[in-house]
PDB file of N, CA and C in Angstrom:
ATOM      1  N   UNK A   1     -62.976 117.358 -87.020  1.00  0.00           N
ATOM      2  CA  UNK A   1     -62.582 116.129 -87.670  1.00  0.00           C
ATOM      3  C   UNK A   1     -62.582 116.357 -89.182  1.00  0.00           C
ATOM      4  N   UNK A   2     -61.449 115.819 -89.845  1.00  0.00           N
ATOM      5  CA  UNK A   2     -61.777 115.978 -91.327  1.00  0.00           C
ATOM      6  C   UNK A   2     -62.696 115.221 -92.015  1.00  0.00           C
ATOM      7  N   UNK A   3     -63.377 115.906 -93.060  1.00  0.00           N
ATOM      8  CA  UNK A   3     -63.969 115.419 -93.698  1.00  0.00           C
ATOM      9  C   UNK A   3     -63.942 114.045 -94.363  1.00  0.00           C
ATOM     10  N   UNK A   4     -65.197 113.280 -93.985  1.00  0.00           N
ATOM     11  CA  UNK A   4     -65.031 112.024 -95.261  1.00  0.00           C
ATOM     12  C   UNK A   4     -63.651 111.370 -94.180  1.00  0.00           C
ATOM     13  N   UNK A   5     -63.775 111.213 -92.912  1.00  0.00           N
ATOM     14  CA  UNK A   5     -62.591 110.663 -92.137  1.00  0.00           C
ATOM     15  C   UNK A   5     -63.232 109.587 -91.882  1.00  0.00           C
ATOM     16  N   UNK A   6     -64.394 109.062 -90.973  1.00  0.00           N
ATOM     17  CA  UNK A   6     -65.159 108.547 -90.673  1.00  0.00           C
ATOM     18  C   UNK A   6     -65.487 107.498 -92.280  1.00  0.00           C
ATOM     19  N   UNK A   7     -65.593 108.036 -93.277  1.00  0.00           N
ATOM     20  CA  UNK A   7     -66.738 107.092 -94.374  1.00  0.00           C
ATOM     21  C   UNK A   7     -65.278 106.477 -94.524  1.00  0.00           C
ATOM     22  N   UNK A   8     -63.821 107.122 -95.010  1.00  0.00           N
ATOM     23  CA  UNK A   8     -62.795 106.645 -95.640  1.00  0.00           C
ATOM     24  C   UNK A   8     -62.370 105.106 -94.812  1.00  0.00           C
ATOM     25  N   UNK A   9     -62.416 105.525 -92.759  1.00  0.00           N
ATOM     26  CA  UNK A   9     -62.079 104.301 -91.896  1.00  0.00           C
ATOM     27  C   UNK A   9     -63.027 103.331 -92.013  1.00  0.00           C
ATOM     28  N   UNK A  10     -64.013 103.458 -92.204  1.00  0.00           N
ATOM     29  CA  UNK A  10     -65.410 102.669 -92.613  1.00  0.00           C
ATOM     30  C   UNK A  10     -65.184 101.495 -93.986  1.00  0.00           C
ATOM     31  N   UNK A  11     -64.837 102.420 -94.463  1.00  0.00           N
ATOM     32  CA  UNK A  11     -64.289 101.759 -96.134  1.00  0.00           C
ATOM     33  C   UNK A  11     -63.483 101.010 -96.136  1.00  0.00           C
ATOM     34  N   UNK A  12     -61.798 101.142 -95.994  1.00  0.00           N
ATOM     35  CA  UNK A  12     -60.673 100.375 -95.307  1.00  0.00           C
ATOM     36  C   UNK A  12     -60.830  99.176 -94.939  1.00  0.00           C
ATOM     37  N   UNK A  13     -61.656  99.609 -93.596  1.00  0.00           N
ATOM     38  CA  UNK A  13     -61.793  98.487 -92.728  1.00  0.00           C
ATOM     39  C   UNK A  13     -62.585  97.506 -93.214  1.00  0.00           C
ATOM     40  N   UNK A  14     -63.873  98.129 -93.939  1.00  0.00           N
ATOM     41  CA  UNK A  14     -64.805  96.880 -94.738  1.00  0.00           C
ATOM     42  C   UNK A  14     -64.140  96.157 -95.929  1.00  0.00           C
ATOM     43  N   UNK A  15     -63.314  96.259 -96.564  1.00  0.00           N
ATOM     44  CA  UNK A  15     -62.445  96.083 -97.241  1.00  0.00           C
ATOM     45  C   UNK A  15     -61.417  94.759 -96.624  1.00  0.00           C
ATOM     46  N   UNK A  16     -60.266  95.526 -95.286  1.00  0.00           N
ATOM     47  CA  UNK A  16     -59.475  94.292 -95.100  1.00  0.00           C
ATOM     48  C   UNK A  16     -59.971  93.189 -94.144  1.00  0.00           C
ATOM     49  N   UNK A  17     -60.911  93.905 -93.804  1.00  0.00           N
ATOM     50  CA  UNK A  17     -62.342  92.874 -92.734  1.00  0.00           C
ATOM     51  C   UNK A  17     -62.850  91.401 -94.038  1.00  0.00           C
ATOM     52  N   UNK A  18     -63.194  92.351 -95.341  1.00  0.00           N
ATOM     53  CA  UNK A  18     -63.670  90.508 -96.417  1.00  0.00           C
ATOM     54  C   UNK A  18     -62.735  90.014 -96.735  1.00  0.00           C
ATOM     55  N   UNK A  19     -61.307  91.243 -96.896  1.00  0.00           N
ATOM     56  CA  UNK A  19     -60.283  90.020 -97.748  1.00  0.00           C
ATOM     57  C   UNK A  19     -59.869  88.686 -96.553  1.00  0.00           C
ATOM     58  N   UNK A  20     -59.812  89.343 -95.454  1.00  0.00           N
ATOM     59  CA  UNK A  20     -59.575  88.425 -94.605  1.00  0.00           C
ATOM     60  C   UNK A  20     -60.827  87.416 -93.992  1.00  0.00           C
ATOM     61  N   UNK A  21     -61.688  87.421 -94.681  1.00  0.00           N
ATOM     62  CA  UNK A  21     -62.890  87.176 -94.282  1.00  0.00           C
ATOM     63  C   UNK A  21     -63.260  86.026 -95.451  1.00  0.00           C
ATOM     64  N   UNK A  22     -62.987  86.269 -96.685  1.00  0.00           N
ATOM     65  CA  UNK A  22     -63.691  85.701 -97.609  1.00  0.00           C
ATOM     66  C   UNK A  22     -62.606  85.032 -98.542  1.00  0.00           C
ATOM     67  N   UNK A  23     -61.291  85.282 -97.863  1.00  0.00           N
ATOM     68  CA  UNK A  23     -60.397  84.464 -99.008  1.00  0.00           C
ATOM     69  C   UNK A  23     -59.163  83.693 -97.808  1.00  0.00           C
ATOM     70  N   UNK A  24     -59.038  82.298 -97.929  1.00  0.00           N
ATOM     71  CA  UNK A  24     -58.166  81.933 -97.157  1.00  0.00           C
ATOM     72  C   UNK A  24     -56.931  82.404 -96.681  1.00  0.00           C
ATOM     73  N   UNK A  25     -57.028  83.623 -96.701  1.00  0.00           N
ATOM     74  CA  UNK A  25     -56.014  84.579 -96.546  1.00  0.00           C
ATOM     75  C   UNK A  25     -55.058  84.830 -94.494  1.00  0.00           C
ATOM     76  N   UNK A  26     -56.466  84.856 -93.837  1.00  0.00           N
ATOM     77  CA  UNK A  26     -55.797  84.819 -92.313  1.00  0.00           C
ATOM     78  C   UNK A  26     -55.925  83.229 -92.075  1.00  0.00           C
ATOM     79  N   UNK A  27     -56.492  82.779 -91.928  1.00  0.00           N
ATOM     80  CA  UNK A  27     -56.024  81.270 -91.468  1.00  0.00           C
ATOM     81  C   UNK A  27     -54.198  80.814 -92.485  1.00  0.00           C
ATOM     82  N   UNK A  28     -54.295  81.144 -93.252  1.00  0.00           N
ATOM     83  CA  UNK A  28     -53.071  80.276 -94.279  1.00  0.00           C
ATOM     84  C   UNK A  28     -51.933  81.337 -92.820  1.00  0.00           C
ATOM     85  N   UNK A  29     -52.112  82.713 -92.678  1.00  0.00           N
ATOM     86  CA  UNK A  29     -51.344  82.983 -91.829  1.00  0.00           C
ATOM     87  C   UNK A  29     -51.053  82.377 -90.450  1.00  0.00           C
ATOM     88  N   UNK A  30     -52.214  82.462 -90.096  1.00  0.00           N
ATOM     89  CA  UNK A  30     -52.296  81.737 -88.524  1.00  0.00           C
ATOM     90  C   UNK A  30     -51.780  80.372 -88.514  1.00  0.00           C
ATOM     91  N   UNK A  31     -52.146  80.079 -89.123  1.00  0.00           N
ATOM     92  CA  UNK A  31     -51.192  78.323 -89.361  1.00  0.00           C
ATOM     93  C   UNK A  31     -49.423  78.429 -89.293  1.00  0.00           C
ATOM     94  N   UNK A  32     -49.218  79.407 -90.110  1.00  0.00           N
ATOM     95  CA  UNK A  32     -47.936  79.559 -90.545  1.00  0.00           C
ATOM     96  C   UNK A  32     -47.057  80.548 -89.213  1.00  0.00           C
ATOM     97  N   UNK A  33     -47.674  80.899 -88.341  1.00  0.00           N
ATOM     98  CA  UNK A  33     -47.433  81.758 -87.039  1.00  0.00           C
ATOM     99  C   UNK A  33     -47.545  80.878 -85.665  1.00  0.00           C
ATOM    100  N   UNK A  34     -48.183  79.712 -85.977  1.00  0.00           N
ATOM    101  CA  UNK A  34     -48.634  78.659 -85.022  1.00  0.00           C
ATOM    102  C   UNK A  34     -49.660  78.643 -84.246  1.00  0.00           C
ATOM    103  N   UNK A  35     -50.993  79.797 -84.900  1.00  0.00           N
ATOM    104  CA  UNK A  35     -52.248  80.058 -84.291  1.00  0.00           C
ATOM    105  C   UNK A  35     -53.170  79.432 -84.726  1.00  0.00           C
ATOM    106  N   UNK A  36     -53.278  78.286 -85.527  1.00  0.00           N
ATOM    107  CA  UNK A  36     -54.095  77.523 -86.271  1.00  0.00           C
ATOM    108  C   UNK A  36     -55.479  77.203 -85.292  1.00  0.00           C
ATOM    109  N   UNK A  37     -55.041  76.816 -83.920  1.00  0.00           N
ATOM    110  CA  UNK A  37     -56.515  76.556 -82.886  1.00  0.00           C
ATOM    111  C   UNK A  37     -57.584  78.021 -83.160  1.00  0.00           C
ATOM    112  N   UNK A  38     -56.922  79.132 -83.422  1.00  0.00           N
ATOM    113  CA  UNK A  38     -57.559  80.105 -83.186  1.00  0.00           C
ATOM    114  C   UNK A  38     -59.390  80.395 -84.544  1.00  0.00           C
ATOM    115  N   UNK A  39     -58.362  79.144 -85.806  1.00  0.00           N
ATOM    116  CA  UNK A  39     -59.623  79.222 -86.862  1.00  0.00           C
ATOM    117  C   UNK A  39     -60.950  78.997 -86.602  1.00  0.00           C
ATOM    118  N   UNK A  40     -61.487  78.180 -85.829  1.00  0.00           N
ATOM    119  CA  UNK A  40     -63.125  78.052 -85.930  1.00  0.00           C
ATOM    120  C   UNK A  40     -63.253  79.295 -85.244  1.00  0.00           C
ATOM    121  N   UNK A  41     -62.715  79.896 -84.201  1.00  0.00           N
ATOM    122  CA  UNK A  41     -63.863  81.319 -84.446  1.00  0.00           C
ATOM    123  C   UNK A  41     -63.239  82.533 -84.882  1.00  0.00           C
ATOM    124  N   UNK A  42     -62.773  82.927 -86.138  1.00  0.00           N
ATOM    125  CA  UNK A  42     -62.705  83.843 -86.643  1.00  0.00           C
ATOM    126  C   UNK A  42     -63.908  84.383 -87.160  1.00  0.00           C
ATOM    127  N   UNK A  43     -64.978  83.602 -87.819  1.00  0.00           N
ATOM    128  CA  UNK A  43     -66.336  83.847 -88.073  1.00  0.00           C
ATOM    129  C   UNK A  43     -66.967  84.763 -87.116  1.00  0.00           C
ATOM    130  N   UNK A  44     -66.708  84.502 -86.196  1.00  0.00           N
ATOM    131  CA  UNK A  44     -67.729  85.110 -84.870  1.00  0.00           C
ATOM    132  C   UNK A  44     -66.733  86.375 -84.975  1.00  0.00           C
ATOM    133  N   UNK A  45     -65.162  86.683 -85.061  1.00  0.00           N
ATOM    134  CA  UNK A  45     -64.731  88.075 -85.141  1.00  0.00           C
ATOM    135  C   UNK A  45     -64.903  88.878 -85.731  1.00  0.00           C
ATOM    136  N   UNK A  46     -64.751  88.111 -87.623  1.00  0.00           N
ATOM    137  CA  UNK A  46     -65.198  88.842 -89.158  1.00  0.00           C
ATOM    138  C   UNK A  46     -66.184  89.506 -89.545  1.00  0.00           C
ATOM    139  N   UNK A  47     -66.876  88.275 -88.823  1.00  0.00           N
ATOM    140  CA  UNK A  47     -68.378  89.220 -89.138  1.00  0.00           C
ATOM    141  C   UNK A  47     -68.968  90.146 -88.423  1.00  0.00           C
ATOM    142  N   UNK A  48     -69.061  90.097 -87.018  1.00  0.00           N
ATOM    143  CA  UNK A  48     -68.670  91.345 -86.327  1.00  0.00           C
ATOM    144  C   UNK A  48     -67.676  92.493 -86.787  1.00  0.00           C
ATOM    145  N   UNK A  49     -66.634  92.282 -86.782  1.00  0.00           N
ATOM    146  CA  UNK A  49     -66.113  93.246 -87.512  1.00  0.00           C
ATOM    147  C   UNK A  49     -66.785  94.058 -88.749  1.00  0.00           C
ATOM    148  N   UNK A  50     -67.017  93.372 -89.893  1.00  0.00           N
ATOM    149  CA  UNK A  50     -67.419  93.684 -91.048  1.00  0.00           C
ATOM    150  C   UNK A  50     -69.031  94.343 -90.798  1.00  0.00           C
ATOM    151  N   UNK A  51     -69.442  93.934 -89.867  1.00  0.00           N
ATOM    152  CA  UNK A  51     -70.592  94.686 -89.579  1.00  0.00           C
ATOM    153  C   UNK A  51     -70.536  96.183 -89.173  1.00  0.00           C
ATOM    154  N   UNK A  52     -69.431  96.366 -88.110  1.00  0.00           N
ATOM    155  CA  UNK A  52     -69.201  97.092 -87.979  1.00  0.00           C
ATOM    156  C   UNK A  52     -68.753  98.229 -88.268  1.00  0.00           C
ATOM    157  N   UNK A  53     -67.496  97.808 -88.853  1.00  0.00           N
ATOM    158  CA  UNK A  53     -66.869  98.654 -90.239  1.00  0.00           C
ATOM    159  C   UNK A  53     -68.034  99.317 -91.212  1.00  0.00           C
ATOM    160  N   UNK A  54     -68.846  98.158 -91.594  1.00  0.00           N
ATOM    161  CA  UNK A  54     -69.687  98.865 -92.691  1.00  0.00           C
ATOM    162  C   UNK A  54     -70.894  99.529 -92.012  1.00  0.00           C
ATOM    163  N   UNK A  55     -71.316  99.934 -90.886  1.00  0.00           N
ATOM    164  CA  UNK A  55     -71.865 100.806 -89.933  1.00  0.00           C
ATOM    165  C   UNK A  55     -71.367 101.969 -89.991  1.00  0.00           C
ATOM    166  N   UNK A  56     -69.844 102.153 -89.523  1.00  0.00           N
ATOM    167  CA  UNK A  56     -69.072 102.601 -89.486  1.00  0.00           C
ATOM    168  C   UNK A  56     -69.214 103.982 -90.777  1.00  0.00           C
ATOM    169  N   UNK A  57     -68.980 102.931 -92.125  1.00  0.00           N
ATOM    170  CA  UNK A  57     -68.770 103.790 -93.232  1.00  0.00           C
ATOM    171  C   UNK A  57     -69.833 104.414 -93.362  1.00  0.00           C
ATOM    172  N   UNK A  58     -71.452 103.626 -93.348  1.00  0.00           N
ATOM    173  CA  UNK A  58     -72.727 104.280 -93.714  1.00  0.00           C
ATOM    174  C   UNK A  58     -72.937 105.476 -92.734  1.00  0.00           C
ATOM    175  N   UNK A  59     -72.214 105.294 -91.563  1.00  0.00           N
ATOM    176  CA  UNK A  59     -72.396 106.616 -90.954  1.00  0.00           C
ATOM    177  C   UNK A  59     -71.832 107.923 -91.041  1.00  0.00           C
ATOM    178  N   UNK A  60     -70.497 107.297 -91.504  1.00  0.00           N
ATOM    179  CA  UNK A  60     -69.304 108.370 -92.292  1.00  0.00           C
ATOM    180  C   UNK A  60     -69.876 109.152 -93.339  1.00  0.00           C
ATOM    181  N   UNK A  61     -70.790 108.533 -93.867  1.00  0.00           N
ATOM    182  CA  UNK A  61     -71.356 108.839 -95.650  1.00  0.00           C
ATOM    183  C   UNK A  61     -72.254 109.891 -95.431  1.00  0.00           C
ATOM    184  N   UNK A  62     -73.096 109.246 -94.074  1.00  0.00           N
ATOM    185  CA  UNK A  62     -74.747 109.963 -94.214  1.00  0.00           C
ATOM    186  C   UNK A  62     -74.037 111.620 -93.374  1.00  0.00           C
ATOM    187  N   UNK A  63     -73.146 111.447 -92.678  1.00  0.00           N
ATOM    188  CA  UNK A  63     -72.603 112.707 -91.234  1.00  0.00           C
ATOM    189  C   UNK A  63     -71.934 113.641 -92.616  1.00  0.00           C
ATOM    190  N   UNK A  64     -70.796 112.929 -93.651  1.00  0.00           N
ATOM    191  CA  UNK A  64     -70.407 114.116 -94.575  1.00  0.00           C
ATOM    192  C   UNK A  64     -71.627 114.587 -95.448  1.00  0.00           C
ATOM    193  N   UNK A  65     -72.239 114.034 -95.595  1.00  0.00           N
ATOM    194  CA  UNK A  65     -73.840 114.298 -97.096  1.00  0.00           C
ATOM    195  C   UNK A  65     -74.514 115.149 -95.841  1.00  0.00           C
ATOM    196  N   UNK A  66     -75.054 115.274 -94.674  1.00  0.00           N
ATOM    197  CA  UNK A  66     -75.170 116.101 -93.908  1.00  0.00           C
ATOM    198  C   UNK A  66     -74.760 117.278 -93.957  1.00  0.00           C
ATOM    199  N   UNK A  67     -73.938 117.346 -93.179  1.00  0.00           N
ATOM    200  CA  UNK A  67     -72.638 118.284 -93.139  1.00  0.00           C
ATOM    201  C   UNK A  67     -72.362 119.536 -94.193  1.00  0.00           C
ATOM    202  N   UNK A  68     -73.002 118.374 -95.640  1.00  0.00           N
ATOM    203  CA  UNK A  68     -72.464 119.194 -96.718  1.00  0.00           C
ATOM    204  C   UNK A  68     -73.615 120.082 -97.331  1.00  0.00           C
ATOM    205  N   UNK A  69     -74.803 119.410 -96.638  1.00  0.00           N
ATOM    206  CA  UNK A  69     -76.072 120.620 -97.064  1.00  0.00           C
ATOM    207  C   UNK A  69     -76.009 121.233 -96.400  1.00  0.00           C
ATOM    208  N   UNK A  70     -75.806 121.458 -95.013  1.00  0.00           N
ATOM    209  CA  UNK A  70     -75.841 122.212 -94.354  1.00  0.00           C
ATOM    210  C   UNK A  70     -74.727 123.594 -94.266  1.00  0.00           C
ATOM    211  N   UNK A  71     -73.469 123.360 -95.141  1.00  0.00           N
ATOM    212  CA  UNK A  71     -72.672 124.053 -95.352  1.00  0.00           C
ATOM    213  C   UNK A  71     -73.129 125.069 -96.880  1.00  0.00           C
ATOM    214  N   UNK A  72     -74.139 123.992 -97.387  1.00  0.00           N
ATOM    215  CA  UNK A  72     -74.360 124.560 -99.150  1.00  0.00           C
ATOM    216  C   UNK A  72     -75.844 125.144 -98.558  1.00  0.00           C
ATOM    217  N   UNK A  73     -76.242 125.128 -97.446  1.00  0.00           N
ATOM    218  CA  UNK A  73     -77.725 126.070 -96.740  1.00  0.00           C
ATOM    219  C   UNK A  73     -77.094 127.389 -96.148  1.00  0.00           C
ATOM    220  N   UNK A  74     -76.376 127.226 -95.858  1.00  0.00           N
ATOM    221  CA  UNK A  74     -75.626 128.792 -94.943  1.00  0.00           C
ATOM    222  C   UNK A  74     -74.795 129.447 -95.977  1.00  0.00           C
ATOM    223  N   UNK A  75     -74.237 128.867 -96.849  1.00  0.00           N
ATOM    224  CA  UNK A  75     -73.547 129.824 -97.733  1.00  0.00           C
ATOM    225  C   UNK A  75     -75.080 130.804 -98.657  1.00  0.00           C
ATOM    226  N   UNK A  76     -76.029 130.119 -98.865  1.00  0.00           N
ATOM    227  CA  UNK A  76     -76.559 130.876 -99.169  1.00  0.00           C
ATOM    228  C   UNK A  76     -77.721 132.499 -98.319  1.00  0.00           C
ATOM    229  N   UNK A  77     -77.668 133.003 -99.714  1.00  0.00           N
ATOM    230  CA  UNK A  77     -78.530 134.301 -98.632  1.00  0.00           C
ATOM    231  C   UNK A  77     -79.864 134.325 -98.134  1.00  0.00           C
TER     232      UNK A  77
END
């Protein structure tokens, strides 16, 4: 897997997980698509999501910072 693949999808996702989360941004859509019933529980999706995502990234972070001592331990003699 490439490097920093994992922290980068982590990141992204925590990212379009608040904009859509924290700015009237998906409901103004859903209204405008004719999904408006669907608003009271987006909360219960977002934040799940955003939990996740940012799981996601902290694990991405800690597996490359890993990874990378362990590559800067074997190069040496």
């Amino acid at each position: 897997m490439e490097e920093g693949k994992l922290f980068k999808t982590g990141l992204w996702g925590t990212i379009v997980t608040a904009v859509c989360c924290f700015t009237p941004l998906l409901p103004w859509v859903l209204g405008l698509v004719g999904l408006a019933i669907l608003i009271p529980y987006l909360d219960y999706v977002l934040f799940l999501l955003l939990f996740v995502f940012l799981a996601l990234a902290f694990w991405g972070w800690r597996h490359a910072r890993r990874t990378g001592e362990r590559g800067a331990r074997v190069g040496r003699p």
